[in-house]
Protein backbone atom coordinates (compact mmCIF):
# COMPACT_ATOMS: atom_id res chain seq x y z
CA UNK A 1 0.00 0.00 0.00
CA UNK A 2 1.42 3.41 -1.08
CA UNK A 3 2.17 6.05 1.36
CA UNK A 4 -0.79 8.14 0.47
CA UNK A 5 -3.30 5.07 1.03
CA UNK A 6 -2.04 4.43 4.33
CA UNK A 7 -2.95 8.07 5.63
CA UNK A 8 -6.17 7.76 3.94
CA UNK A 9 -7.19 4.60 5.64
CA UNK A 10 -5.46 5.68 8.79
CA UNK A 11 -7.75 9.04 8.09
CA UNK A 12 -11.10 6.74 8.10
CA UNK A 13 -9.78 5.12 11.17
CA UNK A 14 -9.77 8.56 12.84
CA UNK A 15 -13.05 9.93 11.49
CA UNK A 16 -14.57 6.89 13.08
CA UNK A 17 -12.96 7.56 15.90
CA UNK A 18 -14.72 10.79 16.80
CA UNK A 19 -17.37 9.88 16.12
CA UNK A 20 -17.83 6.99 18.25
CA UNK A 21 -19.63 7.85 21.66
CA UNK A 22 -18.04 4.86 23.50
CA UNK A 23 -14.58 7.02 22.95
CA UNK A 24 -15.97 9.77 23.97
CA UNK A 25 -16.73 8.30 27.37
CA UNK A 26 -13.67 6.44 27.57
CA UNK A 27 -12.17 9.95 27.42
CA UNK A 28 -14.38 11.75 29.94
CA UNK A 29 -13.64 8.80 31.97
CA UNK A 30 -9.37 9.30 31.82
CA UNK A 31 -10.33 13.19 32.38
CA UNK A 32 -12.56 13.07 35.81
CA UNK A 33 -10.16 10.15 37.12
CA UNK A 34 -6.83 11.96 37.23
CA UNK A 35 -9.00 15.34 37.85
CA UNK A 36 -11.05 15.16 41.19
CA UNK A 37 -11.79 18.51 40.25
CA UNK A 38 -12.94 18.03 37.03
CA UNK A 39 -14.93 15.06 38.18
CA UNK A 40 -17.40 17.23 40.58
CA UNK A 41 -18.78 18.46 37.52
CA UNK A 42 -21.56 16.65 36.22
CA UNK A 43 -20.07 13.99 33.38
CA UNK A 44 -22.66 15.67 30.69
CA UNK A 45 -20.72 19.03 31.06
CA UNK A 46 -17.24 16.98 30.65
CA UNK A 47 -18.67 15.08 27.39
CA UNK A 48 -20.17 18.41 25.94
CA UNK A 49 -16.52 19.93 25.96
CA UNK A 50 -14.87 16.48 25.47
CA UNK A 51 -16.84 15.13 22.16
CA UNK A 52 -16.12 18.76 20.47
CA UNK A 53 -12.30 18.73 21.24
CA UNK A 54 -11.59 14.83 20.18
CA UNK A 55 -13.51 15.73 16.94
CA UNK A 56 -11.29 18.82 16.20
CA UNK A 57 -7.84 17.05 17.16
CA UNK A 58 -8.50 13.96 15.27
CA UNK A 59 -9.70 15.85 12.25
CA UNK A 60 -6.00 17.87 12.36
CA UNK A 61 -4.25 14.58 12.98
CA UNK A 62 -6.14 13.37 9.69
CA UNK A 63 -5.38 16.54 7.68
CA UNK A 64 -2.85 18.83 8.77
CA UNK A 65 -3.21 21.96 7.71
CA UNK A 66 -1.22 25.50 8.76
CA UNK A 67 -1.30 26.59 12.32
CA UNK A 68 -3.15 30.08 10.65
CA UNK A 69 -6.16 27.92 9.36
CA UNK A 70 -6.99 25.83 12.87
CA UNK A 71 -9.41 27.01 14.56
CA UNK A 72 -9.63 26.48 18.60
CA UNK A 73 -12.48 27.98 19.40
CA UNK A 74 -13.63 25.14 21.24
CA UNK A 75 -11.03 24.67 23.37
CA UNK A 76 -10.72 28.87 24.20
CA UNK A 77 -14.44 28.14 25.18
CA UNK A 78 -13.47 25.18 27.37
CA UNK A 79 -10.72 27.28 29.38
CA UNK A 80 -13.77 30.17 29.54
CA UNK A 81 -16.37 27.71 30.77
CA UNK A 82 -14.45 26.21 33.58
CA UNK A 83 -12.40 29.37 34.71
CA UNK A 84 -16.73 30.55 35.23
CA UNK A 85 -17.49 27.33 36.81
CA UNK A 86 -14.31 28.02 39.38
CA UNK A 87 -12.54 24.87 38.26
CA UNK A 88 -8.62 25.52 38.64
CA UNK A 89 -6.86 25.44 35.83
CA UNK A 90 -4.04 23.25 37.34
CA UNK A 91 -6.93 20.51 37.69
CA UNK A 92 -8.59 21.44 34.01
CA UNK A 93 -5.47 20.90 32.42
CA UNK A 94 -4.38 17.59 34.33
CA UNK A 95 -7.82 16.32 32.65
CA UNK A 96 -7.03 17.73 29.25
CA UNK A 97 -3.75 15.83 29.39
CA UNK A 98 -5.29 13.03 30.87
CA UNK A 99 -7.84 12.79 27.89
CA UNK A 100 -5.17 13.54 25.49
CA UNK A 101 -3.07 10.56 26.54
CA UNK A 102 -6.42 8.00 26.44
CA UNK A 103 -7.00 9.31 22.95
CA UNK A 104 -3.70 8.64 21.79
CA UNK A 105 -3.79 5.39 23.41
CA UNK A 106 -6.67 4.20 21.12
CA UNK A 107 -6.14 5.94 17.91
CA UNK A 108 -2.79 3.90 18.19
CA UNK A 109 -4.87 0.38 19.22
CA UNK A 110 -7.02 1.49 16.30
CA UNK A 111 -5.03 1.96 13.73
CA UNK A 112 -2.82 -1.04 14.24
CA UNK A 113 -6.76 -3.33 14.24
CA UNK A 114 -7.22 -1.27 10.98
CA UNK A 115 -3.52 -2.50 9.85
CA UNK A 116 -2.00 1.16 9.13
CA UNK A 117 1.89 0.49 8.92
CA UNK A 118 3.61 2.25 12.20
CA UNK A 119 4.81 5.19 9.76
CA UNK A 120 1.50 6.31 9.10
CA UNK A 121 0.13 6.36 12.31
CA UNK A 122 3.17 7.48 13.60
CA UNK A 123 2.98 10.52 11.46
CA UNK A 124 -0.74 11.37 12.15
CA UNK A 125 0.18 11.28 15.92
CA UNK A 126 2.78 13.29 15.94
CA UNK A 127 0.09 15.92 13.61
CA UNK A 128 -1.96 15.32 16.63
CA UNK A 129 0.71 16.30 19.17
CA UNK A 130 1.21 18.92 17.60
CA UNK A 131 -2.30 20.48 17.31
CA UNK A 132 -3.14 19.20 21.39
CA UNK A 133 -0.05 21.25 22.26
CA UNK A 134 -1.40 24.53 20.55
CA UNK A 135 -5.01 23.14 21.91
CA UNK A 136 -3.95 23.68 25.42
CA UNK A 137 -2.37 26.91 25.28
CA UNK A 138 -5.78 27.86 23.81
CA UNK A 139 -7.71 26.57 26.83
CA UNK A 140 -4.88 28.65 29.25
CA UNK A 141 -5.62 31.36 26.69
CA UNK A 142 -9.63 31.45 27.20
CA UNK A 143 -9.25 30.59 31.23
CA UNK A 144 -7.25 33.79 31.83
CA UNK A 145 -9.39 35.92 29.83
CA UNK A 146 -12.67 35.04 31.67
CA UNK A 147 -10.38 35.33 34.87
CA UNK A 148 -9.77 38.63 33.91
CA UNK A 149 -13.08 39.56 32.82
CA UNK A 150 -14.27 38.35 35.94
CA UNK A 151 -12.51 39.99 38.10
CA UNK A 152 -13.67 43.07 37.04
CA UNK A 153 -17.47 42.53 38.02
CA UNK A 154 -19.41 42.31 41.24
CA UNK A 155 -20.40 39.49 40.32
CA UNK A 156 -17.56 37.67 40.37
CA UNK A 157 -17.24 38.68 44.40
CA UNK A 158 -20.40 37.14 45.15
CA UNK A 159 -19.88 34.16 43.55
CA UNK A 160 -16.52 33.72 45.16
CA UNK A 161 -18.55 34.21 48.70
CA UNK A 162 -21.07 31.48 47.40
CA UNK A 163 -18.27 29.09 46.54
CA UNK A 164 -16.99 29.50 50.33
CA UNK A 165 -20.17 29.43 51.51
CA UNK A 166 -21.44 26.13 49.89
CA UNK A 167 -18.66 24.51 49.49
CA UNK A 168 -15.40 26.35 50.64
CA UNK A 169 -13.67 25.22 54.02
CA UNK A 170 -14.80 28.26 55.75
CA UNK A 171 -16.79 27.19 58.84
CA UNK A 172 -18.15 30.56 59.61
CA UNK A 173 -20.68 33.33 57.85
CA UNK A 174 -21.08 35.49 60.94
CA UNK A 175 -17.29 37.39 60.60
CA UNK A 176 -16.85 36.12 64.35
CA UNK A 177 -15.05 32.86 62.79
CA UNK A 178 -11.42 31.92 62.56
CA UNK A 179 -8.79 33.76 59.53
CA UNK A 180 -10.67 33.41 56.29
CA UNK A 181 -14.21 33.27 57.10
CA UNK A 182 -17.04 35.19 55.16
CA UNK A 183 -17.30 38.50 57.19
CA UNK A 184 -20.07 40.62 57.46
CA UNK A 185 -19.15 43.40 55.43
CA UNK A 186 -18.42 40.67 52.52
CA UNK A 187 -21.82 39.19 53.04
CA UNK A 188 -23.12 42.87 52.73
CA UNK A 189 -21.53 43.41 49.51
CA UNK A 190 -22.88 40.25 47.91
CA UNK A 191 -26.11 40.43 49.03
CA UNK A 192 -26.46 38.56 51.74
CA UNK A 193 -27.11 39.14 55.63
CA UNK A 194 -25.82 37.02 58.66
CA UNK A 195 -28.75 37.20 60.47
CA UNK A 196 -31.09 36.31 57.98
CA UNK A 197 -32.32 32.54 57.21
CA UNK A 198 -31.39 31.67 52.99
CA UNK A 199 -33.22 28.69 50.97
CA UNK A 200 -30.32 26.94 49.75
CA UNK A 201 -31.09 26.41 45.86
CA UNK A 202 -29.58 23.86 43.54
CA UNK A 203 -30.22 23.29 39.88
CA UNK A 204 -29.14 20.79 37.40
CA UNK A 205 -27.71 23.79 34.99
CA UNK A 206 -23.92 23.95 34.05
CA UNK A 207 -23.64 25.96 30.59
CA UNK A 208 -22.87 29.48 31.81
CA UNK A 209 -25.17 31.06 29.00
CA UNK A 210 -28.12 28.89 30.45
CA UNK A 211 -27.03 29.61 34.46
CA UNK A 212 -26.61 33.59 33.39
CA UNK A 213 -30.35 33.15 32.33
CA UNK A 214 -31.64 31.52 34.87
CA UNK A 215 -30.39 33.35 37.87
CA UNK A 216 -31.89 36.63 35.89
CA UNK A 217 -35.16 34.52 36.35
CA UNK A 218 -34.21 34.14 40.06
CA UNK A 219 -33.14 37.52 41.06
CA UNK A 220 -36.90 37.90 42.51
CA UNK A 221 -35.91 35.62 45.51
CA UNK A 222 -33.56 38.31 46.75
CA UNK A 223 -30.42 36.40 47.47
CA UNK A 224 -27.28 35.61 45.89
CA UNK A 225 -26.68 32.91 42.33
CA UNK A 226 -24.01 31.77 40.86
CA UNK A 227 -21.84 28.79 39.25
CA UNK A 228 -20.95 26.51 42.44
CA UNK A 229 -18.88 22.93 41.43
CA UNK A 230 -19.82 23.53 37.70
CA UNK A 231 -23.68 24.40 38.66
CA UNK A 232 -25.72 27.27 39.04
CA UNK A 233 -26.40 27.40 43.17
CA UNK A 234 -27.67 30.10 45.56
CA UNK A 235 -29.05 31.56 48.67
CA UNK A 236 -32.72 32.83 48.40
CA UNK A 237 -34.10 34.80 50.75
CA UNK A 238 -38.23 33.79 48.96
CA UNK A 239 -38.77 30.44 48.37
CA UNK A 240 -38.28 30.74 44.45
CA UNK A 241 -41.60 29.73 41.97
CA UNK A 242 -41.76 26.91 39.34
CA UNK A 243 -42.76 29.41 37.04
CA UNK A 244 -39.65 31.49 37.71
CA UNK A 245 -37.63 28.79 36.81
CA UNK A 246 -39.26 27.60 33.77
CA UNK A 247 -39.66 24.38 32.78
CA UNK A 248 -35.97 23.53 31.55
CA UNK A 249 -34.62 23.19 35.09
CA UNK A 250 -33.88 20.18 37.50
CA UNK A 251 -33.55 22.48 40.66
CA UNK A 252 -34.06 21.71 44.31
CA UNK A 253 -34.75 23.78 47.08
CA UNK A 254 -33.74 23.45 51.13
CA UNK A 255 -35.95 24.53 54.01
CA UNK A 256 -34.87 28.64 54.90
CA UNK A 257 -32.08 28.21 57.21
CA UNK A 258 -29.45 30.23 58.72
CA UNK A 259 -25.77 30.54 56.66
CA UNK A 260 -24.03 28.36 59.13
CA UNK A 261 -26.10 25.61 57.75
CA UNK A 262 -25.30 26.55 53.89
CA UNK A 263 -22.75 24.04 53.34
CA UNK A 264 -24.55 20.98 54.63
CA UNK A 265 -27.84 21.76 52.60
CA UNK A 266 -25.43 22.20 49.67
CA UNK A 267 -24.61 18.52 50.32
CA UNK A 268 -27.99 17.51 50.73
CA UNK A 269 -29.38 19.36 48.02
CA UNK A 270 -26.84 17.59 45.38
CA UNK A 271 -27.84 14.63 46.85
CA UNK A 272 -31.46 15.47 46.04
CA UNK A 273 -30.43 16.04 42.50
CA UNK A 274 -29.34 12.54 42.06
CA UNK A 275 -32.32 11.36 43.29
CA UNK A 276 -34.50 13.07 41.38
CA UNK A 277 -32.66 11.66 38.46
CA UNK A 278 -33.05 8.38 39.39
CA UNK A 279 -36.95 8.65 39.44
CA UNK A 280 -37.48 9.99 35.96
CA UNK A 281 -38.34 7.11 32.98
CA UNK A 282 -35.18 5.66 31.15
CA UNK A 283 -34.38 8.23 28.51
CA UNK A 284 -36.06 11.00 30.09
CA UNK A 285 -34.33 14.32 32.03
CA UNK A 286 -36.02 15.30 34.86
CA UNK A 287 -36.73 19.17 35.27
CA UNK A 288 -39.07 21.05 37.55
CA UNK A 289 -38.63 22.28 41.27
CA UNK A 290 -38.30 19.95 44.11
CA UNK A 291 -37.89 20.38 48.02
CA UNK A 292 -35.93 18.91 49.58
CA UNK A 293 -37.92 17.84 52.50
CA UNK A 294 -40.09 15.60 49.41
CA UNK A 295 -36.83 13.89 48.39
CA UNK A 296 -35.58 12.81 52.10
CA UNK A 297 -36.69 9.16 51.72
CA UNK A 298 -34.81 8.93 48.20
CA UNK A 299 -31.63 10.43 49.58
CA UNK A 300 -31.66 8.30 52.87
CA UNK A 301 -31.66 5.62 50.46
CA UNK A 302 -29.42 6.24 48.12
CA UNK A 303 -26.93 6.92 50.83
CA UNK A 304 -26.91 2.66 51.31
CA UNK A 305 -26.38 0.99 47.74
CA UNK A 306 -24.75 -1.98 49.02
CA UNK A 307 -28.13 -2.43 50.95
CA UNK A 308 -29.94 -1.49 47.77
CA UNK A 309 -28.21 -4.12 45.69
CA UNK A 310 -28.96 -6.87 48.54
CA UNK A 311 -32.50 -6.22 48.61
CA UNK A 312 -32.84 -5.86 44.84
CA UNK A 313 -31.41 -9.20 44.78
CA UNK A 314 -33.40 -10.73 47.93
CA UNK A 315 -37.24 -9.24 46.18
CA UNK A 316 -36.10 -9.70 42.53
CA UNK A 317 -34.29 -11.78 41.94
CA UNK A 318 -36.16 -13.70 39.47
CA UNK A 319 -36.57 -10.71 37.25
CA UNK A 320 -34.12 -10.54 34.07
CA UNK A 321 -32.69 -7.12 33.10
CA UNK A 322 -32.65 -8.05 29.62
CA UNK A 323 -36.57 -8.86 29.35
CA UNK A 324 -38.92 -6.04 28.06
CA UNK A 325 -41.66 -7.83 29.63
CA UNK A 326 -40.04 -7.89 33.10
CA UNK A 327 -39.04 -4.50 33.17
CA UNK A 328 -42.79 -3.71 32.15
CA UNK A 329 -44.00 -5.65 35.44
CA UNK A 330 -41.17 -3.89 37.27
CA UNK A 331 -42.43 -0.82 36.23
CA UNK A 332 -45.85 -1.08 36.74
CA UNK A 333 -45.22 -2.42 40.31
CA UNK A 334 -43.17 0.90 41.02
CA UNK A 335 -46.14 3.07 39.67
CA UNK A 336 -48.73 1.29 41.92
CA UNK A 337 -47.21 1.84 45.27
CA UNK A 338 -46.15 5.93 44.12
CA UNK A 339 -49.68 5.83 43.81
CA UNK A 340 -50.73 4.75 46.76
CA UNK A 341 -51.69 0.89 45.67
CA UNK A 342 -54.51 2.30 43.70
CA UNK A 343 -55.11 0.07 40.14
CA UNK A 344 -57.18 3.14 38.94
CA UNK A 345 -54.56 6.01 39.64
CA UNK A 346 -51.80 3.46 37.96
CA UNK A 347 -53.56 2.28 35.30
CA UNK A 348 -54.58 6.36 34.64
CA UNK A 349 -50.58 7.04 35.09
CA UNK A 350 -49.47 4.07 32.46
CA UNK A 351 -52.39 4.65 29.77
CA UNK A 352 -53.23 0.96 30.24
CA UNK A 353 -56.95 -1.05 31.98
CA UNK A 354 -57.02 -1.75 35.13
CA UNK A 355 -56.90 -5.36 34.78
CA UNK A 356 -53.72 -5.19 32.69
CA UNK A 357 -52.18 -3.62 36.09
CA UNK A 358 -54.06 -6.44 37.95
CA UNK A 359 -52.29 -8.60 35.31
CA UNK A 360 -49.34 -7.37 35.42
CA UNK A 361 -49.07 -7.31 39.35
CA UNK A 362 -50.13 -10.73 39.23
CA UNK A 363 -47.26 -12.28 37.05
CA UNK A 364 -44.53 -10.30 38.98
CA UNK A 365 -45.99 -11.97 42.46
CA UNK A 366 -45.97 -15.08 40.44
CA UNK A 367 -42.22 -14.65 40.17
CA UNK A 368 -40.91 -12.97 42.46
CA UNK A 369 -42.95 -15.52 44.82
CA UNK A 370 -44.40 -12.51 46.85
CA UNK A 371 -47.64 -11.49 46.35
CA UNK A 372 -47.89 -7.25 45.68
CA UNK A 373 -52.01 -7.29 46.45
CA UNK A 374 -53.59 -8.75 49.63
CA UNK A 375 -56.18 -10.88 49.52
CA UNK A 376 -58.61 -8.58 51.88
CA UNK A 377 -58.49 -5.12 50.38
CA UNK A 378 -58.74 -3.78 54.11
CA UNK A 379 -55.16 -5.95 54.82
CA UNK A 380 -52.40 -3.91 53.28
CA UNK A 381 -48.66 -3.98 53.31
CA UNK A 382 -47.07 -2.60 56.26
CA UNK A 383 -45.34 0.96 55.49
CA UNK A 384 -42.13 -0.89 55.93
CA UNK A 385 -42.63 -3.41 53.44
CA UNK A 386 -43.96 -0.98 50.80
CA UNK A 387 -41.02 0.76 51.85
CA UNK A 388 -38.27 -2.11 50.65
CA UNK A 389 -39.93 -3.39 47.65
CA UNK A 390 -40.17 0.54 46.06
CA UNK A 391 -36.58 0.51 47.21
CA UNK A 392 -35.94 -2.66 45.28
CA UNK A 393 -38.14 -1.71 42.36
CA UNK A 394 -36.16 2.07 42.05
CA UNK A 395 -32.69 -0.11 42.15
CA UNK A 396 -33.67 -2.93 39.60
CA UNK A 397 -35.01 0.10 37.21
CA UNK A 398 -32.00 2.08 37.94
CA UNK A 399 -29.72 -0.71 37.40
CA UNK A 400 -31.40 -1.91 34.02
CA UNK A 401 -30.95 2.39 32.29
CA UNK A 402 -27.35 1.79 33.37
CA UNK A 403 -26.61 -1.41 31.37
CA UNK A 404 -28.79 -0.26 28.43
């Protein structure tokens, strides 16, 4: 094969190679696990940045053109969107590298599958090299700019103030606390008083154009928004409205409480988000408002998935992960005791006739070898028991999105 046909194939090899989303993740993977940093932000923010990049890299490695005709706008937007998020860019570029280094890694096991002789691939990679070593000082490039930019707005104060607040080591927001905590007269100047009890608000929302927009939408709660671990948190002073926050939001919202307690219903509040996420249909994003109070069952649980997996395994055993019919009875089961073990309210919530949920709840007793029903309507389930098989069900379900 000529010289000229190796970098072609060696070329398809590539193209394939962006675009296939099992790279992508392998990628985002490398990037949160030598970044802890990087890993507190939510994995969808790390493959929006990550699938762009790869795609641009491995196009250059492909083609080579002149340094004047690459364009890096991604990765200047990359070192903009994390210097916003308050990611350090010691820890942004430690996952850039790290990513870098997976991506060579396959592109290498790739082309040797594809049978590219070692010259080709060797050339292409060192293309590549060359192109992540200008990509990087682009991302340094666009995180100093927003640093700058930053730094010349309010705003920028009271988001550093949030950061210590929810999430810093400061244990103090009363400026009576040891070296370092959030005084008074800081408080004052983003908003915020020390005497004065803050909802705690979480949402879901990571791209800073969408978090700019949102905490416009929430500047009626009187309090204090910004980007906090990659997403857009605050301190309310008003319990903030669904219809404020629209209906493109996962956000969830603590009891009022004072700012001692800001870092701890931080915690819980992220924790809430996870939950929430776990309850919406396979395929589907969860958005709307949520307190946290609602969500205190789901996060007690989710805090014990060894004890999950154990009673997934004790109540359903029987039930195969791979069959569609299984996962129907496991998901009509779930639906009948959020509703209260009502066949009418289910079968409203599903579409289907009450006697396909009587069906339905029938064959799943039939295998699991526990019947869901009792055979008196006045003789129902103890709370506790209702308790572990909606636990089970919420684990199987969860379990069976993960390996599709």
């Amino acid at each position: 094969m000529t010289e000229a046909a190796e970098r072609a194939l060696f070329r398809r090899v590539l193209h394939d190679l962006a675009a296939d989303a099992g790279v992508v993740e392998e990628i985002v993977a490398a990037a949160r696990r030598h970044s802890p940093a990087v890993a507190r932000l939510p994995e969808s923010e790390n493959r929006r940045h990550i699938a762009v990049l790869l795609a641009a890299a491995l196009a250059s490695a492909g083609e080579p053109r002149a340094s004047g005709e690459q364009d890096f706008t991604a990765a200047t937007l990359l070192g903009r969107d994390r210097a916003a998020q308050g990611v350090p860019i010691t820890a942004l570029l430690r996952g850039v590298q790290a990513g870098r280094s997976r991506a060579t890694e396959i592109a290498v096991e790739r082309g040797r599958t594809a049978g590219v002789a070692s010259g080709a691939v060797i050339q292409a990679l060192l293309d590549f090299d060359r192109y992540a070593g200008a990509m990087e000082l682009h991302v340094i490039d666009g995180y100093h700019t927003a640093q700058l930019e930053l730094a010349r707005t309010a705003r920028d104060a009271r988001t550093q103030v949030l950061r210590r607040l929810l999430h810093g080591d400061r244990r103090t927001a009363d400026g009576a606390g040891p070296p370092g905590a959030v005084g008074a007269d800081e408080l004052a100047r983003a908003g915020l008083h020390h005497d004065r009890p803050y909802h705690c608000v979480l949402s879901d929302v990571t791209d800073p154009v969408r978090a700019q927009a949102l905490e416009g939408r929430l500047a009626s709660s009187d309090g204090a928004f910004g980007l906090v671990e990659g997403r857009l948190a605050g301190l309310a002073a008003r319990l903030p409205t669904a219809e404020a926050l629209g209906a493109d939001a996962l956000v969830v919202v603590a009891p009022a409480a004072s700012l001692s307690q800001a870092r701890h219903l931080h915690a819980l509040c992220d924790a809430g988000l996870r939950a929430v996420g776990a309850q919406g249909p396979a395929g589907a994003r969860a958005t709307g408002l949520h307190h946290l109070t609602d969500l205190a069952v789901e996060i007690a649980l989710d805090a014990q998935p060894r004890l999950a997996e154990l009673l997934c395994r004790d109540l359903l055993g029987a039930l195969n992960p791979a069959d569609d019919f299984h996962r129907e009875l496991a998901v009509t089961a779930r639906a009948y005791f959020d509703h209260g073990m009502r066949q009418d309210q289910t079968a409203a919530v599903l579409h289907v006739h009450p006697n396909t949920v009587r069906y339905r709840l029938g064959r799943l007793a039939a295998l699991t070898g526990t019947p869901l029903e009792a055979a008196d309507p006045g003789d129902r389930p103890s709370l506790l028991t209702c308790l572990h098989w909606h636990w089970a069900l919420r684990t199987w379900l969860g379990e069976t999105r993960r390996t599709d």
